[in-house]
PDB file of N, CA and C in Angstrom:
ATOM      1  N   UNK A   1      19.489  -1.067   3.307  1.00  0.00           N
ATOM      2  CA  UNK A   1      18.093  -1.054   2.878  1.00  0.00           C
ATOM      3  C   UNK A   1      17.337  -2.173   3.596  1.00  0.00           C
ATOM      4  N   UNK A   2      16.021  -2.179   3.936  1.00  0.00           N
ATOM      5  CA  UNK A   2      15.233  -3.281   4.338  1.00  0.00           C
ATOM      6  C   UNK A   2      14.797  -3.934   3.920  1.00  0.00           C
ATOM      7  N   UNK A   3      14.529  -5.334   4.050  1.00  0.00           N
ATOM      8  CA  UNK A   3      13.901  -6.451   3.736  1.00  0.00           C
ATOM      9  C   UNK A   3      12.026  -6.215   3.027  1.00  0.00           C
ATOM     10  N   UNK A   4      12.171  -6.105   2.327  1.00  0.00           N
ATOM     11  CA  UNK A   4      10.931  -5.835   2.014  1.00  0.00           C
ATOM     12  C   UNK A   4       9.744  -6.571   2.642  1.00  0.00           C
ATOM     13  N   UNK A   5       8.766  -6.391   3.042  1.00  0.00           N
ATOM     14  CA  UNK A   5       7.507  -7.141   3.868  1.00  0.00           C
ATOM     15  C   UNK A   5       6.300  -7.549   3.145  1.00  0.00           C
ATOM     16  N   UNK A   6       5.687  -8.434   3.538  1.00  0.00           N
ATOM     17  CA  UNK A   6       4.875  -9.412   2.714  1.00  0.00           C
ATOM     18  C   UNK A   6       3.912  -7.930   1.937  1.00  0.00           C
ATOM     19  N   UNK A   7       3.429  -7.222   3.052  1.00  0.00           N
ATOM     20  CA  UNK A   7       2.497  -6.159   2.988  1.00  0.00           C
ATOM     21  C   UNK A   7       3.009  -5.047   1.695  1.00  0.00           C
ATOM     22  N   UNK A   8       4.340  -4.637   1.992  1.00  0.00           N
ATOM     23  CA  UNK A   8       5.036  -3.803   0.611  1.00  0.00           C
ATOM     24  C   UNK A   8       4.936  -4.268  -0.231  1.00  0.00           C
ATOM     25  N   UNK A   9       5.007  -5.610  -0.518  1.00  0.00           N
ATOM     26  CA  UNK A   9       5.320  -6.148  -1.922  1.00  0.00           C
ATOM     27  C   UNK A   9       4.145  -6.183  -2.564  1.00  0.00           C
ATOM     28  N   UNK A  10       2.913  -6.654  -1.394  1.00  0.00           N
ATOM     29  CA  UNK A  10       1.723  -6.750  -2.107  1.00  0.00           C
ATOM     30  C   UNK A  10       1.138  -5.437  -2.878  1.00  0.00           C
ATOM     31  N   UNK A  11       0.911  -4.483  -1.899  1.00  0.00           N
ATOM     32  CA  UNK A  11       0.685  -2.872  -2.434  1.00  0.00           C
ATOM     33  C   UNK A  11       1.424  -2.371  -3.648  1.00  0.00           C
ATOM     34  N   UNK A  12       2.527  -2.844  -3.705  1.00  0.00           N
ATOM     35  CA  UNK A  12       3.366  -2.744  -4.412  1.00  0.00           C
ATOM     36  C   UNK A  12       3.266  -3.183  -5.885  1.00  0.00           C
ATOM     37  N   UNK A  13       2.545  -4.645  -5.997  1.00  0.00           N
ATOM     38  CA  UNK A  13       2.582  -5.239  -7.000  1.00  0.00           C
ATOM     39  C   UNK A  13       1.057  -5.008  -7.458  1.00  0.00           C
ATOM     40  N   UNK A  14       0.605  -4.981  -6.348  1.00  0.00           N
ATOM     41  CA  UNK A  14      -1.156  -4.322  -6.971  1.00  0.00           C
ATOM     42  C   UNK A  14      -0.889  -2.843  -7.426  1.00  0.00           C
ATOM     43  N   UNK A  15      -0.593  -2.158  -7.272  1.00  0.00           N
ATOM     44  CA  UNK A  15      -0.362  -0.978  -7.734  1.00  0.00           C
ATOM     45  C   UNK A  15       0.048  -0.901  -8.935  1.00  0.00           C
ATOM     46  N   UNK A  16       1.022  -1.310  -9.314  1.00  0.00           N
ATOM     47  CA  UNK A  16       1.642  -1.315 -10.409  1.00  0.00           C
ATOM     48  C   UNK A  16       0.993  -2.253 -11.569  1.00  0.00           C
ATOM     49  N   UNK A  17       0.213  -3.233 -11.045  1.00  0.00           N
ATOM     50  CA  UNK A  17      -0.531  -4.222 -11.993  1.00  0.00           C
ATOM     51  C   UNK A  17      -1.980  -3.276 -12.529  1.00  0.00           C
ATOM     52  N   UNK A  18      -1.946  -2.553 -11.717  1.00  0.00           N
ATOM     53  CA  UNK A  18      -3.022  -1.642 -11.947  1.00  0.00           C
ATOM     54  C   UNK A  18      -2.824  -0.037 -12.235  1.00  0.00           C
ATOM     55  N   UNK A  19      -1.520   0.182 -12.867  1.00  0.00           N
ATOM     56  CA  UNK A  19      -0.694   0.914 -13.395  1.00  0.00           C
ATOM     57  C   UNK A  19      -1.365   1.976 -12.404  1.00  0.00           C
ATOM     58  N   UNK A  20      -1.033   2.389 -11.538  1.00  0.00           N
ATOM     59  CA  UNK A  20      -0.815   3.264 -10.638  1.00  0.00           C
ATOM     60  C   UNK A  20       0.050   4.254 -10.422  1.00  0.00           C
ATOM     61  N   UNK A  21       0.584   5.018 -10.313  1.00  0.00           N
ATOM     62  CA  UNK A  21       1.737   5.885  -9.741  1.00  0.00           C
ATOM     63  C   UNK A  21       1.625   5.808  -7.865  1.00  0.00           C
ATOM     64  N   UNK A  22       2.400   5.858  -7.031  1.00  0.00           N
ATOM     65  CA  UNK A  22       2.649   6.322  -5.864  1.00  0.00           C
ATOM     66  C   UNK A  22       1.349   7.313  -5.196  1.00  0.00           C
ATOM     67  N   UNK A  23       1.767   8.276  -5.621  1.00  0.00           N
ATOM     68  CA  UNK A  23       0.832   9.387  -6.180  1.00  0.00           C
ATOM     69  C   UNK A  23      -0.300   9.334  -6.468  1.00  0.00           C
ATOM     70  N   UNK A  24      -1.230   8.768  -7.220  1.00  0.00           N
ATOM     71  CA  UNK A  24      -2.456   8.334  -7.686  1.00  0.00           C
ATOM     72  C   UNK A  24      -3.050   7.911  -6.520  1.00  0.00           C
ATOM     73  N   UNK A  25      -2.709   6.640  -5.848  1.00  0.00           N
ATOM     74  CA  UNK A  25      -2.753   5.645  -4.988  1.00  0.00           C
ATOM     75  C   UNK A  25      -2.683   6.319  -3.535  1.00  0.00           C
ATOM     76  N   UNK A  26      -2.171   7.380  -3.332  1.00  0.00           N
ATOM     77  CA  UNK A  26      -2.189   8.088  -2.422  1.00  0.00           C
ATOM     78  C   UNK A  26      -3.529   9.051  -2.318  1.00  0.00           C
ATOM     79  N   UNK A  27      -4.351   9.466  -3.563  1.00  0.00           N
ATOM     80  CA  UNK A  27      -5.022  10.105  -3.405  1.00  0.00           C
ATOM     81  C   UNK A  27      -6.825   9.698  -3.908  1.00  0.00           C
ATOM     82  N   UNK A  28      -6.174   8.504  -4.302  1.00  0.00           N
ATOM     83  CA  UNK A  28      -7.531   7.134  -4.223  1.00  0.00           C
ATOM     84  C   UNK A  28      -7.689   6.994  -2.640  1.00  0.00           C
ATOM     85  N   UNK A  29      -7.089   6.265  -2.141  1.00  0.00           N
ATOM     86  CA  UNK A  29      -7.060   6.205  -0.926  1.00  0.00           C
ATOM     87  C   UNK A  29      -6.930   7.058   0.141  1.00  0.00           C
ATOM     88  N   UNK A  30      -6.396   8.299  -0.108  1.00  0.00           N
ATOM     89  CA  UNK A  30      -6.824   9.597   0.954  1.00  0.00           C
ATOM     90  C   UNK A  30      -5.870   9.691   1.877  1.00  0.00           C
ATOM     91  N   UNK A  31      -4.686   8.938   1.582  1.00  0.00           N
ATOM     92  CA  UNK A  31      -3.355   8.775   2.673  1.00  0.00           C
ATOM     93  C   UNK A  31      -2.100   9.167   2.297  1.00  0.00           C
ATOM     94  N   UNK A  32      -1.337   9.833   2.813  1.00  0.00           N
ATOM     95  CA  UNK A  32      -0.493  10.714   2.414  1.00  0.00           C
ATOM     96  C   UNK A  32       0.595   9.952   1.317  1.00  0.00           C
ATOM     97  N   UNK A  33       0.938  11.065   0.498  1.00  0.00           N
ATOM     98  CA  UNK A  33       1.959  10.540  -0.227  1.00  0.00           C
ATOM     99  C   UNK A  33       3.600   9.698  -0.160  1.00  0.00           C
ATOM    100  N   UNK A  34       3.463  10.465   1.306  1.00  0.00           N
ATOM    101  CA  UNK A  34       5.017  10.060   2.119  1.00  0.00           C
ATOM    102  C   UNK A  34       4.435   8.744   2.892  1.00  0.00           C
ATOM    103  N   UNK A  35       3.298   8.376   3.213  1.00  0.00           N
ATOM    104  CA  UNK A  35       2.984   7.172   3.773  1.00  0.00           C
ATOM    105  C   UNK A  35       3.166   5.632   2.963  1.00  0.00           C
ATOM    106  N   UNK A  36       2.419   5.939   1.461  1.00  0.00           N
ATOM    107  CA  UNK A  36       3.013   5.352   0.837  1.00  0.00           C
ATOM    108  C   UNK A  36       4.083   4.957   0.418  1.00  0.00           C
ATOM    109  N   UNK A  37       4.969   5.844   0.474  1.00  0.00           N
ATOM    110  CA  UNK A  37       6.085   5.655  -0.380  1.00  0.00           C
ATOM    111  C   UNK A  37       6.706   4.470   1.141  1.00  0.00           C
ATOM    112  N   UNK A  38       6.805   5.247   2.288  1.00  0.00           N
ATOM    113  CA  UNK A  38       7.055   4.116   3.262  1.00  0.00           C
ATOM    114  C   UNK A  38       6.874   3.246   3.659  1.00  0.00           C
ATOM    115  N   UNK A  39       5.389   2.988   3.418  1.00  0.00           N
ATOM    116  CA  UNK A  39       5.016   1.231   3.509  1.00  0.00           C
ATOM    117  C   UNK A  39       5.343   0.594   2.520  1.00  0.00           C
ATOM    118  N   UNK A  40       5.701   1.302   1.455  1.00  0.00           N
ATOM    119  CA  UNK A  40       6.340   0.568   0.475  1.00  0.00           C
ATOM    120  C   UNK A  40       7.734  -0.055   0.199  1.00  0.00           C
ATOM    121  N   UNK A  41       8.033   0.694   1.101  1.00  0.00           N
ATOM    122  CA  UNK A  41       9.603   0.314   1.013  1.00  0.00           C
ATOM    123  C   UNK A  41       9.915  -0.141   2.536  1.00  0.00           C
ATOM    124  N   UNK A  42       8.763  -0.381   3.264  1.00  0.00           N
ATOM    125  CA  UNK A  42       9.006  -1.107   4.367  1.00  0.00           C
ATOM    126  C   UNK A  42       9.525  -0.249   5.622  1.00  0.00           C
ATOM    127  N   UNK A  43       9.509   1.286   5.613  1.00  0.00           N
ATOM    128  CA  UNK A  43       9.937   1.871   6.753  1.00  0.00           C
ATOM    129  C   UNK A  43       8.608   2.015   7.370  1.00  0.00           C
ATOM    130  N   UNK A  44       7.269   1.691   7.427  1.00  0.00           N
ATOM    131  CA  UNK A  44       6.277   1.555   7.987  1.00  0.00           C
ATOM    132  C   UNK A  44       6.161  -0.140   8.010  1.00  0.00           C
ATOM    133  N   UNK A  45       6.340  -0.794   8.660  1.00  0.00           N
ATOM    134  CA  UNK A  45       5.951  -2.167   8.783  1.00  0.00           C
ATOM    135  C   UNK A  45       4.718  -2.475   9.076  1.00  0.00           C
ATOM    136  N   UNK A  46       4.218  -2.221   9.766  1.00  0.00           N
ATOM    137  CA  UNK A  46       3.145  -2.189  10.674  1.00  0.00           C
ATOM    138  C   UNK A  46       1.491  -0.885  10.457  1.00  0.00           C
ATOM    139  N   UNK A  47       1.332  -0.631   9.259  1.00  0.00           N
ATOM    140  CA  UNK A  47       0.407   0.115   9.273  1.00  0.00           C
ATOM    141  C   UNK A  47      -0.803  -0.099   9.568  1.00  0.00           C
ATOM    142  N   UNK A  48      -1.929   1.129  10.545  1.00  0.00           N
ATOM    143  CA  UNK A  48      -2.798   0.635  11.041  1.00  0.00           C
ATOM    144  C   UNK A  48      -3.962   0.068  10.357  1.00  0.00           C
ATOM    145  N   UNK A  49      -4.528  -0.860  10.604  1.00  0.00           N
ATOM    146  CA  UNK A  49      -6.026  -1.061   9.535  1.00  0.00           C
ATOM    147  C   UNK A  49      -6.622   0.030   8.848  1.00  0.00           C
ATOM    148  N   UNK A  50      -6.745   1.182   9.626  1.00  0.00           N
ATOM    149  CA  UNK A  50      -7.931   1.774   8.679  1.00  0.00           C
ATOM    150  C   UNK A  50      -6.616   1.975   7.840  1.00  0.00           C
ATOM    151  N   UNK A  51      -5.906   2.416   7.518  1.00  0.00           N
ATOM    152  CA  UNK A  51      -4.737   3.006   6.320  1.00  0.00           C
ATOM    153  C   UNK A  51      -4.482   1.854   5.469  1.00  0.00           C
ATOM    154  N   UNK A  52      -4.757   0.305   6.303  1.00  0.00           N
ATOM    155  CA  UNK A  52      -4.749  -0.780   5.018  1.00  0.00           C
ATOM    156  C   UNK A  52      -5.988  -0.807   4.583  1.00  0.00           C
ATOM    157  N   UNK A  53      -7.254  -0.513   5.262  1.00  0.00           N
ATOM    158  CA  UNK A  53      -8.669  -0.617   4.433  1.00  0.00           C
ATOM    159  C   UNK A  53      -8.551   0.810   3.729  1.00  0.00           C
ATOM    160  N   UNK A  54      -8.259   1.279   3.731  1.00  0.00           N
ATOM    161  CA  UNK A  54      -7.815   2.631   2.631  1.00  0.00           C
ATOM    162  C   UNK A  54      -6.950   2.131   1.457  1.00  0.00           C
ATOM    163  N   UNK A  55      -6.431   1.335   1.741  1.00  0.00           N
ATOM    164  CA  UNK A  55      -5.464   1.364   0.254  1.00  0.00           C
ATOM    165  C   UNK A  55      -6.087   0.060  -0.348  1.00  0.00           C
ATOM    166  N   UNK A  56      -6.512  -1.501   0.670  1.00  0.00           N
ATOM    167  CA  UNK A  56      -7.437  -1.696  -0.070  1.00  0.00           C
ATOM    168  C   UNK A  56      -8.606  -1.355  -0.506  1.00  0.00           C
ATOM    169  N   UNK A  57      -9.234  -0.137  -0.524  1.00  0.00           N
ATOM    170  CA  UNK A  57     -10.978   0.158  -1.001  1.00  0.00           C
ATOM    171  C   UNK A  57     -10.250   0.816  -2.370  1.00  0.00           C
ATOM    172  N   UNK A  58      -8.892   1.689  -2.518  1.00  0.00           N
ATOM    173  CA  UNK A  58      -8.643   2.324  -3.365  1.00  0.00           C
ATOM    174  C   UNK A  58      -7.919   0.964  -4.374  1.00  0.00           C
ATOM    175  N   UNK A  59      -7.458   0.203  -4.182  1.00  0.00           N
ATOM    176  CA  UNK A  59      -7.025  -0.927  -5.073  1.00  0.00           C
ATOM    177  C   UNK A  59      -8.138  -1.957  -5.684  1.00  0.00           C
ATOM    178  N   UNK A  60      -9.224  -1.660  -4.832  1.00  0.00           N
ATOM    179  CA  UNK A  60     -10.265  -3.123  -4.962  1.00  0.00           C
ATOM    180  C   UNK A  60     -10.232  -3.993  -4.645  1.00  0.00           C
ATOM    181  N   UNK A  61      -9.637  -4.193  -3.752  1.00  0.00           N
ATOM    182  CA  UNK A  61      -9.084  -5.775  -3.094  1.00  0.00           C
ATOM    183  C   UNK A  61      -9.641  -5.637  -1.402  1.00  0.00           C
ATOM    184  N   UNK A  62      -9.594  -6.668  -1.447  1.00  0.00           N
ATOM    185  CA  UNK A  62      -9.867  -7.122   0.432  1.00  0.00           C
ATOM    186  C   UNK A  62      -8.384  -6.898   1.206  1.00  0.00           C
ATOM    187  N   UNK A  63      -8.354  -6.776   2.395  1.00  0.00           N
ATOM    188  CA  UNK A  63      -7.572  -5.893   3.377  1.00  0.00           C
ATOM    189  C   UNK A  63      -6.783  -7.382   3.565  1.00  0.00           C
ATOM    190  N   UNK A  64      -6.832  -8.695   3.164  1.00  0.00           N
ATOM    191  CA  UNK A  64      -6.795 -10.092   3.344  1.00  0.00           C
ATOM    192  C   UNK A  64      -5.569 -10.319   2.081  1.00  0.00           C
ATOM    193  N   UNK A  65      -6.110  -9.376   0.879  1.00  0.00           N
ATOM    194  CA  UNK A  65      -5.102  -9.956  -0.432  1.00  0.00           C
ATOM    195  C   UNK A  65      -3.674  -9.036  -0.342  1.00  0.00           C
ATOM    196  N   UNK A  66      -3.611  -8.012   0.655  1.00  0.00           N
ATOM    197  CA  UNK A  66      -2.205  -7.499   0.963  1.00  0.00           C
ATOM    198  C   UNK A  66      -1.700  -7.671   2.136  1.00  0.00           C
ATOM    199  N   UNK A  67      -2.256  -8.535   2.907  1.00  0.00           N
ATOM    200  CA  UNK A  67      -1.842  -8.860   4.106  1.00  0.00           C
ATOM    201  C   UNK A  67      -1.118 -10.070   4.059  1.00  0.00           C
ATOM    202  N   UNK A  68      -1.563 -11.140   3.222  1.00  0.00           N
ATOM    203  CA  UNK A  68      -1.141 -12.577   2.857  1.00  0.00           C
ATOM    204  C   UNK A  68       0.058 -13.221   2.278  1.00  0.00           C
TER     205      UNK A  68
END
């Protein structure tokens, strides 16, 4: 399994603090369901901005508080 990345954990923990499902969060943000689940678990490391300003506009947060 992989090391989880600063970026997963954050999405990760905002999501869930904001009782989210996978699912939900996928369709707040307009990005596939299988995308999520992979940046989440770190087989996307590297996702492009607009797909992080997508998941932050759908979380409420700045593209800055899951990057950090």
């Amino acid at each position: 399994m992989k090391k989880e990345n600063k970026i997963s954990k954050n999405i990760k923990r905002l999501r869930k603090t904001q009782d989210l499902s996978q699912d939900r969060l996928s369709k707040l943000a307009g990005v596939s369901y299988n995308s999520i689940i992979k940046i989440e678990n770190s087989a996307i490391t590297n996702p492009t901005i607009e797909t992080l300003q997508k998941i932050a506009n759908a979380l409420k947060v700045q593209v800055d508080d899951l990057i950090k």
